[in-house]
Protein backbone atom coordinates (compact mmCIF):
# COMPACT_ATOMS: atom_id res chain seq x y z
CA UNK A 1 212.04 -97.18 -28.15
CA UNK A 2 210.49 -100.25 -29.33
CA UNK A 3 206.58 -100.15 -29.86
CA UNK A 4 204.99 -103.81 -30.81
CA UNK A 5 201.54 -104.04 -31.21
CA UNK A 6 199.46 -107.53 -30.92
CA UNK A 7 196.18 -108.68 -29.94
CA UNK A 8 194.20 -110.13 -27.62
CA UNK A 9 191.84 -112.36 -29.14
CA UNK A 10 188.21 -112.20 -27.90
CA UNK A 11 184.79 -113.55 -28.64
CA UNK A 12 183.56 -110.22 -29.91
CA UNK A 13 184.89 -108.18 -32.79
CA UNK A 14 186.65 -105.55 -33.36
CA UNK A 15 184.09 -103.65 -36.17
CA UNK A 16 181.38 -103.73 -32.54
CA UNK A 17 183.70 -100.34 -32.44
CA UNK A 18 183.75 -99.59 -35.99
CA UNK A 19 187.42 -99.77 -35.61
CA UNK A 20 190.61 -101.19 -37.04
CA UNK A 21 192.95 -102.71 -34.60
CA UNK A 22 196.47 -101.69 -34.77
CA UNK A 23 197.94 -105.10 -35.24
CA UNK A 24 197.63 -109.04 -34.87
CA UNK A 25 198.44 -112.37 -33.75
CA UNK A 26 198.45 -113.01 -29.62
CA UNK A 27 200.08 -112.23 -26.45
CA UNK A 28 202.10 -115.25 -25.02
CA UNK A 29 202.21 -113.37 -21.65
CA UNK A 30 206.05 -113.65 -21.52
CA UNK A 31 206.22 -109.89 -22.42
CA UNK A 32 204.54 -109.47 -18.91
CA UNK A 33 206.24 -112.13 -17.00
CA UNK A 34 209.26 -110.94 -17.55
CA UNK A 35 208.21 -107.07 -16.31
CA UNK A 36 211.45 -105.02 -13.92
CA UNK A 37 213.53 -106.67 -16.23
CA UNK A 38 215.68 -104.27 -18.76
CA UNK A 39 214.06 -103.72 -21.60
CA UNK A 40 215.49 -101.70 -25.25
CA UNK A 41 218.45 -98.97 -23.74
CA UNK A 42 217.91 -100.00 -19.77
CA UNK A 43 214.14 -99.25 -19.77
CA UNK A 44 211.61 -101.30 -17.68
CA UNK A 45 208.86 -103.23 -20.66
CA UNK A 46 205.58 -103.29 -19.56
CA UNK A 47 202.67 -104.70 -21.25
CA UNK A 48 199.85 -102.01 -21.89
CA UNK A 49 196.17 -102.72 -22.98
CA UNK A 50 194.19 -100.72 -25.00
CA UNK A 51 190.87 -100.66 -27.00
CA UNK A 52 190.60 -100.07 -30.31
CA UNK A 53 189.15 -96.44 -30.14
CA UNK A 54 189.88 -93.26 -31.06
CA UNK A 55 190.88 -92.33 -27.28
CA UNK A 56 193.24 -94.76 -27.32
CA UNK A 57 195.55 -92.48 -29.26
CA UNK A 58 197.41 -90.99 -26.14
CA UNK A 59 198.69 -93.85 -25.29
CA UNK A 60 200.62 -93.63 -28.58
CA UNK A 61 201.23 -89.68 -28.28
CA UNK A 62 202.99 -90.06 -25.42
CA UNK A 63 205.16 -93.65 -26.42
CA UNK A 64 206.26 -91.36 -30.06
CA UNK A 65 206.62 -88.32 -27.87
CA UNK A 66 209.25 -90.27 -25.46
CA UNK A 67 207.17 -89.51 -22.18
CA UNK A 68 207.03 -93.15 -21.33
CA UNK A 69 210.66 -93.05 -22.04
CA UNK A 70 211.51 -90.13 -20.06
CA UNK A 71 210.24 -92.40 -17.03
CA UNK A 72 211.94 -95.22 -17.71
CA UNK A 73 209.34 -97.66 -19.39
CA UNK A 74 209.84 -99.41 -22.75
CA UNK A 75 205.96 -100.16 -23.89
CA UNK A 76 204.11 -102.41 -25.97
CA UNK A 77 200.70 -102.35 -26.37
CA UNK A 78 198.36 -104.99 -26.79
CA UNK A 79 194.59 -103.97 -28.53
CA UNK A 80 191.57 -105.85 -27.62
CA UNK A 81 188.40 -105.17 -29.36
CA UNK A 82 186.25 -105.49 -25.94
CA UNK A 83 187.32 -104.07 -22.24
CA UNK A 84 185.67 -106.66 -20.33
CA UNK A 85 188.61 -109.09 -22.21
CA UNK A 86 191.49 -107.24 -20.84
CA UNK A 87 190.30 -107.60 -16.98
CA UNK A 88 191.45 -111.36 -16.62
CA UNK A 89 194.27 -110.51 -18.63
CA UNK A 90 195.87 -108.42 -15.87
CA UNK A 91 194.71 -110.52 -13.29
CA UNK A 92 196.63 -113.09 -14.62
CA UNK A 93 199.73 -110.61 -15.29
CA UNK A 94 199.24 -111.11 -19.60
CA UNK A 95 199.16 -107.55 -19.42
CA UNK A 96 200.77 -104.98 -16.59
CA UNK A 97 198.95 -101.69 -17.09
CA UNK A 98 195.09 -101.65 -19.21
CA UNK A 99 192.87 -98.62 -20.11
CA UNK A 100 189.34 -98.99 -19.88
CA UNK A 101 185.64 -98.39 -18.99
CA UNK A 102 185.75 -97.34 -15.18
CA UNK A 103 182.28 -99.67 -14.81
CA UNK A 104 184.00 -102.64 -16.37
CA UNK A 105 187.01 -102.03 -13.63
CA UNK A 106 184.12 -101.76 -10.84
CA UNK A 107 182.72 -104.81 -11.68
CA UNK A 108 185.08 -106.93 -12.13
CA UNK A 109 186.42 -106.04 -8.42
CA UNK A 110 182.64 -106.26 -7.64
CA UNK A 111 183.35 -110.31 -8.53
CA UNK A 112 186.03 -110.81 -6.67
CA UNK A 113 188.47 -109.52 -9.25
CA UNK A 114 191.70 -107.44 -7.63
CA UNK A 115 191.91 -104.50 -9.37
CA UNK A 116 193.93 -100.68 -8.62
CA UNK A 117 192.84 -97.74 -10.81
CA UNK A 118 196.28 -95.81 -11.38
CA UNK A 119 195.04 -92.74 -13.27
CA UNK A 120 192.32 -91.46 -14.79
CA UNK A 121 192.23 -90.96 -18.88
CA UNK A 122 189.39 -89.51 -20.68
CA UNK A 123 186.34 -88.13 -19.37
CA UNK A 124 182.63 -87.17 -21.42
CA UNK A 125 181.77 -83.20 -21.71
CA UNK A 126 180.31 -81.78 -18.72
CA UNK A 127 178.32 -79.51 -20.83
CA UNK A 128 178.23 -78.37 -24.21
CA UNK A 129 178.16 -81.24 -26.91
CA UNK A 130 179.35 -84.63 -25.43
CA UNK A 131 180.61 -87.87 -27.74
CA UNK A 132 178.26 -89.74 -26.80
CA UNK A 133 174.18 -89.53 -27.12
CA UNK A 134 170.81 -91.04 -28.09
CA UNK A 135 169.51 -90.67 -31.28
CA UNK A 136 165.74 -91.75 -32.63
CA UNK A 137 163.89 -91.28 -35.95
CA UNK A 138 162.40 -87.36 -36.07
CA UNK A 139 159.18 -88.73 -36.41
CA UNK A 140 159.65 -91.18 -33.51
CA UNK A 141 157.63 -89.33 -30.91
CA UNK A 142 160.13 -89.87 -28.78
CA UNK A 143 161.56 -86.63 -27.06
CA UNK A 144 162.68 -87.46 -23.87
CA UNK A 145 164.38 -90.08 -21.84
CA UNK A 146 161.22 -90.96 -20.31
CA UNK A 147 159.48 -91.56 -24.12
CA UNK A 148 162.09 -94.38 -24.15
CA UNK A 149 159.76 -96.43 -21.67
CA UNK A 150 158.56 -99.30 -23.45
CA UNK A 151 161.03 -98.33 -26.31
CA UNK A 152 163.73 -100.86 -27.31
CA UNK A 153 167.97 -98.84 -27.06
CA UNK A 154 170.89 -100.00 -28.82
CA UNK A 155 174.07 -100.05 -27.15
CA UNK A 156 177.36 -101.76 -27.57
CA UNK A 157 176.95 -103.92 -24.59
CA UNK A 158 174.76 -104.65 -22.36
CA UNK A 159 175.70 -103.87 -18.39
CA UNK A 160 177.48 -100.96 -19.21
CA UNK A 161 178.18 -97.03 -18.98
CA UNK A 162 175.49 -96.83 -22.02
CA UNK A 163 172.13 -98.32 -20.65
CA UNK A 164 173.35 -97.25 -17.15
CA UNK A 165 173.26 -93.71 -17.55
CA UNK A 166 170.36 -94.39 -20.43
CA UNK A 167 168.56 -95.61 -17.31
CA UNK A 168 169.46 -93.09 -14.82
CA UNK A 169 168.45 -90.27 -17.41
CA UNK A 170 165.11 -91.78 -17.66
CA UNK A 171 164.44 -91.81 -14.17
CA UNK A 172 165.34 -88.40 -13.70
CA UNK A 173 162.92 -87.71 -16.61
CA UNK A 174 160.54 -89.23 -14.50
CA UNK A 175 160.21 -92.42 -16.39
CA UNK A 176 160.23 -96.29 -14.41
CA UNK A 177 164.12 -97.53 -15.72
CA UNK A 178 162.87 -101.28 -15.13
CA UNK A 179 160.52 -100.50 -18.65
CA UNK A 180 163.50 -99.49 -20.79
CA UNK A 181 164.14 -101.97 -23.38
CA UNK A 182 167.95 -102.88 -24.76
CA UNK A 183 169.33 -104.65 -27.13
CA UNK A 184 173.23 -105.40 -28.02
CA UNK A 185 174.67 -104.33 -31.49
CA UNK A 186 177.89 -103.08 -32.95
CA UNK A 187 177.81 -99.60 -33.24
CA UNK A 188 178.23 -99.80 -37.13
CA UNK A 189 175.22 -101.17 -37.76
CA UNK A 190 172.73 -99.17 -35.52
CA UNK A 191 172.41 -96.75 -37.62
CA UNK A 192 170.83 -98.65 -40.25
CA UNK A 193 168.40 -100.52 -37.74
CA UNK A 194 167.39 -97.10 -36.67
CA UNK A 195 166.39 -96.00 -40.37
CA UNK A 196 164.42 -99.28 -41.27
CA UNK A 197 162.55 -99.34 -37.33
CA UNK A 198 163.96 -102.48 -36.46
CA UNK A 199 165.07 -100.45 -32.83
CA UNK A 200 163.64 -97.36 -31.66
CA UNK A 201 166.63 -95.66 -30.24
CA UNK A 202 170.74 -95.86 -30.80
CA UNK A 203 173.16 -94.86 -28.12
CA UNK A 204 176.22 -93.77 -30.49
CA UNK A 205 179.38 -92.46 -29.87
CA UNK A 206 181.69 -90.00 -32.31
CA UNK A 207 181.76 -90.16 -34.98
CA UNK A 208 178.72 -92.60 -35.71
CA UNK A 209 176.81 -89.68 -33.55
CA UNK A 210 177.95 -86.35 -35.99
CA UNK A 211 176.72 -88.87 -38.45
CA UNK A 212 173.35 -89.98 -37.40
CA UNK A 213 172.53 -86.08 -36.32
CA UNK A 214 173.36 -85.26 -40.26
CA UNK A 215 170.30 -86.94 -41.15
CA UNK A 216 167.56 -84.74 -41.14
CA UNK A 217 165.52 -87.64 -40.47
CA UNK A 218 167.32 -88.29 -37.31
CA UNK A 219 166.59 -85.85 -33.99
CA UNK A 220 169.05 -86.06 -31.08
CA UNK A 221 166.95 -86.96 -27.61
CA UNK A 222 170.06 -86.11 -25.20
CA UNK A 223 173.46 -86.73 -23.77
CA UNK A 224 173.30 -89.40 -20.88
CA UNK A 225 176.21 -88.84 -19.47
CA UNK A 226 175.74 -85.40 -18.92
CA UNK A 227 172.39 -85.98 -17.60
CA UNK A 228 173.06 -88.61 -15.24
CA UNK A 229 176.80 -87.39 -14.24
CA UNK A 230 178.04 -84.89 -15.83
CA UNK A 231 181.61 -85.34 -16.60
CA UNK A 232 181.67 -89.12 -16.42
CA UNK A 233 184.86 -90.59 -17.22
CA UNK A 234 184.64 -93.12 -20.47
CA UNK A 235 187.93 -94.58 -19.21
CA UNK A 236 190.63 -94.96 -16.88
CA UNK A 237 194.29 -96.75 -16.46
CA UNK A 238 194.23 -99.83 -13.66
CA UNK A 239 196.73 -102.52 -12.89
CA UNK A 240 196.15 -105.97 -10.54
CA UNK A 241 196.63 -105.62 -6.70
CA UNK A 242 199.18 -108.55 -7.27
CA UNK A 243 201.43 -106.25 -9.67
CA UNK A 244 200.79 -103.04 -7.85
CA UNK A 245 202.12 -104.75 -4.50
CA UNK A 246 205.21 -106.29 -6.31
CA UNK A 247 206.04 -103.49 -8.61
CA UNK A 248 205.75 -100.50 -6.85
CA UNK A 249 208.34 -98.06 -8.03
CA UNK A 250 207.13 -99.79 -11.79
CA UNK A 251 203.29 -98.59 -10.89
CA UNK A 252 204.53 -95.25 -9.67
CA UNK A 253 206.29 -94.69 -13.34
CA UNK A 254 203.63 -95.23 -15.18
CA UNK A 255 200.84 -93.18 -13.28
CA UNK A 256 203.71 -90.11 -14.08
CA UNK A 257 204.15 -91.24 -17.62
CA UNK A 258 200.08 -91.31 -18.15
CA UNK A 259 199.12 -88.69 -16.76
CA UNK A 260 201.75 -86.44 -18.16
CA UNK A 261 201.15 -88.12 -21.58
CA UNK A 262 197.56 -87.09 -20.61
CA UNK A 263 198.19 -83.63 -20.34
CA UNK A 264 200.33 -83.53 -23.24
CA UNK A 265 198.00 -84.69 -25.53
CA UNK A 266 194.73 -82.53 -24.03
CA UNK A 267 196.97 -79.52 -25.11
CA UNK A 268 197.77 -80.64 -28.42
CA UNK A 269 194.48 -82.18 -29.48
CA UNK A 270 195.48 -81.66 -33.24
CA UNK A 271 198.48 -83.42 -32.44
CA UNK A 272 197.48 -86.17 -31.61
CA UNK A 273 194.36 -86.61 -34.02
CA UNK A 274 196.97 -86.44 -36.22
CA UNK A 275 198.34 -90.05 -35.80
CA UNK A 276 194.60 -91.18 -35.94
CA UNK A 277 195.20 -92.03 -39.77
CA UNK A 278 198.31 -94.79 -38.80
CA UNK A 279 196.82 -95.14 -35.89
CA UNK A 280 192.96 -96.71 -36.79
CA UNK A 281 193.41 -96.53 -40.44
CA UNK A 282 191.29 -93.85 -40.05
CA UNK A 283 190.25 -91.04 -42.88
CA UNK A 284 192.16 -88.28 -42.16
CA UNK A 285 189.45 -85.84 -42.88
CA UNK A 286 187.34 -87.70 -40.47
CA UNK A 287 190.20 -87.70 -37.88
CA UNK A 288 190.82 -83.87 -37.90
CA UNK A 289 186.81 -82.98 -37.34
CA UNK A 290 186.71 -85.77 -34.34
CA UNK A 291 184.95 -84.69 -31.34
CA UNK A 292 187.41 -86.02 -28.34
CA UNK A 293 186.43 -86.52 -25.29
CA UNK A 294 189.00 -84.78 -22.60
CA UNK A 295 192.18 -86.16 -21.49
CA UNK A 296 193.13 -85.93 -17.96
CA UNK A 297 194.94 -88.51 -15.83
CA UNK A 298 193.61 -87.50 -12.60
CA UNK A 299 191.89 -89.71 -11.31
CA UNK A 300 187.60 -88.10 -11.05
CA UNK A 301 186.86 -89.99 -7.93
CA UNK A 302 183.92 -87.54 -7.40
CA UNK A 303 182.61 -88.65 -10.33
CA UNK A 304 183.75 -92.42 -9.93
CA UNK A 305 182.29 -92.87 -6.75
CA UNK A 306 178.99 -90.91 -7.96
CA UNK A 307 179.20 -94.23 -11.02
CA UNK A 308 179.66 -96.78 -8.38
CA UNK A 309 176.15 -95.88 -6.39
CA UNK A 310 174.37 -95.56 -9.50
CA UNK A 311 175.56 -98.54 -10.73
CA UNK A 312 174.80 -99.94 -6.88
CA UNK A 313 171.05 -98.53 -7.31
CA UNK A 314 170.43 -100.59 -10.76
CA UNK A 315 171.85 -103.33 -9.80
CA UNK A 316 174.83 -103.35 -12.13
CA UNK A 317 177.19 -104.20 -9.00
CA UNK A 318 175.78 -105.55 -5.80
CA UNK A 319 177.35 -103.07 -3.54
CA UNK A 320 178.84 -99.31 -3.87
CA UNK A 321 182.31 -99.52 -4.42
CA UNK A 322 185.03 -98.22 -2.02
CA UNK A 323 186.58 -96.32 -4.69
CA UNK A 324 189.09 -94.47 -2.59
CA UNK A 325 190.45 -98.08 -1.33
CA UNK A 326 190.64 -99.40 -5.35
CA UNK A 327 193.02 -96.66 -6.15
CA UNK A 328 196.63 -96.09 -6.41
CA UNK A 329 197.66 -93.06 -4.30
């Protein structure tokens, strides 16, 4: 099976994940035009999006593995280094298939974008330790979400899962989420703000987190996505309205193919880590000690919809989604 990688080329970069891409140069779209025809041995191509993070791996388990195969579809994936970047790309039909934040996928429908979730991917710890979580100097003062008030938060991006549930956890902690302060900055480099006081808080994901929490200096304040739903998903698989209504039986492949790639690579964790190294250029040692978040490619719609009214209460999206309606039975 033939597996190209290329890129989509974005105004942000790639190291605002602290991660290699897997390849370069640009899509032409022609890959994706030319979608139902045969690809390599008979099999159907499709054009698959994916970030640049660790997650991202199961997409390859399952293409080495010969899931995708086993259902028909020849794939070749296509990294971008932001999510937001590969929404108009499948509008447009650059790209079939995309995995990405489930907020990102809400609010681009929320502006008139059409958009289908087909499965769902990875989802944060319910309880326990979670991958992602807010970190601030020992001798900040800061011990709750509510101490952030007044406080300025890193995150990745702004209008996002990160000050979202940064917000939601503060209000629960009794705090006004209008006072929260944020400000935008690659993950890479948040650290380093932190330890000179140039920010007051990170929001970090593995592994910047494991590393920020070795610092003595450093105190952890919580996990927002377990506070504000726990059990969030981090990402999902969606497709346009357009493709899902002309490719049906193409749609219904791939939503088998993902989510038994899904569960295939949940199971063998190790496994997959394993192609972390060729997959991100990532250490190896640092690959094997990952903390993943879980794999599953059903689709959370508890939790979705719960997203969609908190991001409705904020004001991330103007209305609560209809989440049922924006997904592929």
């Amino acid at each position: 099976m033939k597996k190209q990688f290329t890129a989509i080329v974005t105004g942000a970069t790639i190291a605002a994940f602290a991660l290699t891409g897997c390849g370069g140069g640009s899509p032409s779209g022609q890959a994706a035009a030319e979608t139902g025809a045969s690809g390599s041995a008979g099999l159907t191509k499709v054009v698959v999006g994916v970030l640049p993070i660790a997650p991202s791996v199961a997409v390859k388990y399952g293409v080495d593995k010969g899931i995708f195969e086993k259902h028909g579809l020849d794939v070749e994936f296509t990294t971008s280094s932001a999510g937001a970047a590969m929404l108009p790309a499948v509008s447009t039909g650059d790209l079939n298939f995309a995995v990405g934040n489930p907020l990102s996928v809400l609010t681009a429908v929320d502006k008139g974008l059409d958009m289908k979730i087909v499965t769902g991917y990875s989802n944060s710890k319910a309880e326990g330790d979670d991958i992602n979580g807010v970190v601030v100097r020992a001798d900040s003062g800061i011990n709750t979400f509510a101490d952030l008030a007044g406080k300025t938060t890193t995150v990745n991006a702004l209008k996002t899962q990160g000050d979202l549930t940064i917000m939601e956890s503060a209000a629960i902690d009794g705090a006004d989420p209008a006072a929260l302060k944020f400000s935008e900055m690659p993950f890479p480099d948040m650290e380093a703000q932190l330890e000179r006081k140039n920010v007051d808080a990170i929001w970090v994901p593995e592994p910047f987190l494991s590393k920020a929490l070795a610092n003595k200096d450093n105190k952890l304040v919580g996990y927002p996505n377990q506070k504000a739903i726990p059990g969030l998903p981090t990402m999902v698989s969606f497709t346009s309205g357009k493709f899902a209504q002309e490719k049906p039986e193409v749609v219904a492949d791939f939503k088998a193919a993902m989510t038994e790639t899904l569960a295939a690579a949940e199971a063998d964790q190790a496994g997959a880590k394993a192609m972390l190294p060729d997959f991100m250029k990532m250490d190896a040692m640092v690959a094997k000690n990952l903390k993943m978040e879980t794999w599953d490619g059903t689709v959370p719609a508890t939790q979705l919809d719960a997203l969609g009214q908190l991001a409705a209460k904020h004001a991330f999206l103007s209305k609560a989604p209809d989440v049922a309606g924006l997904t592929i039975k």
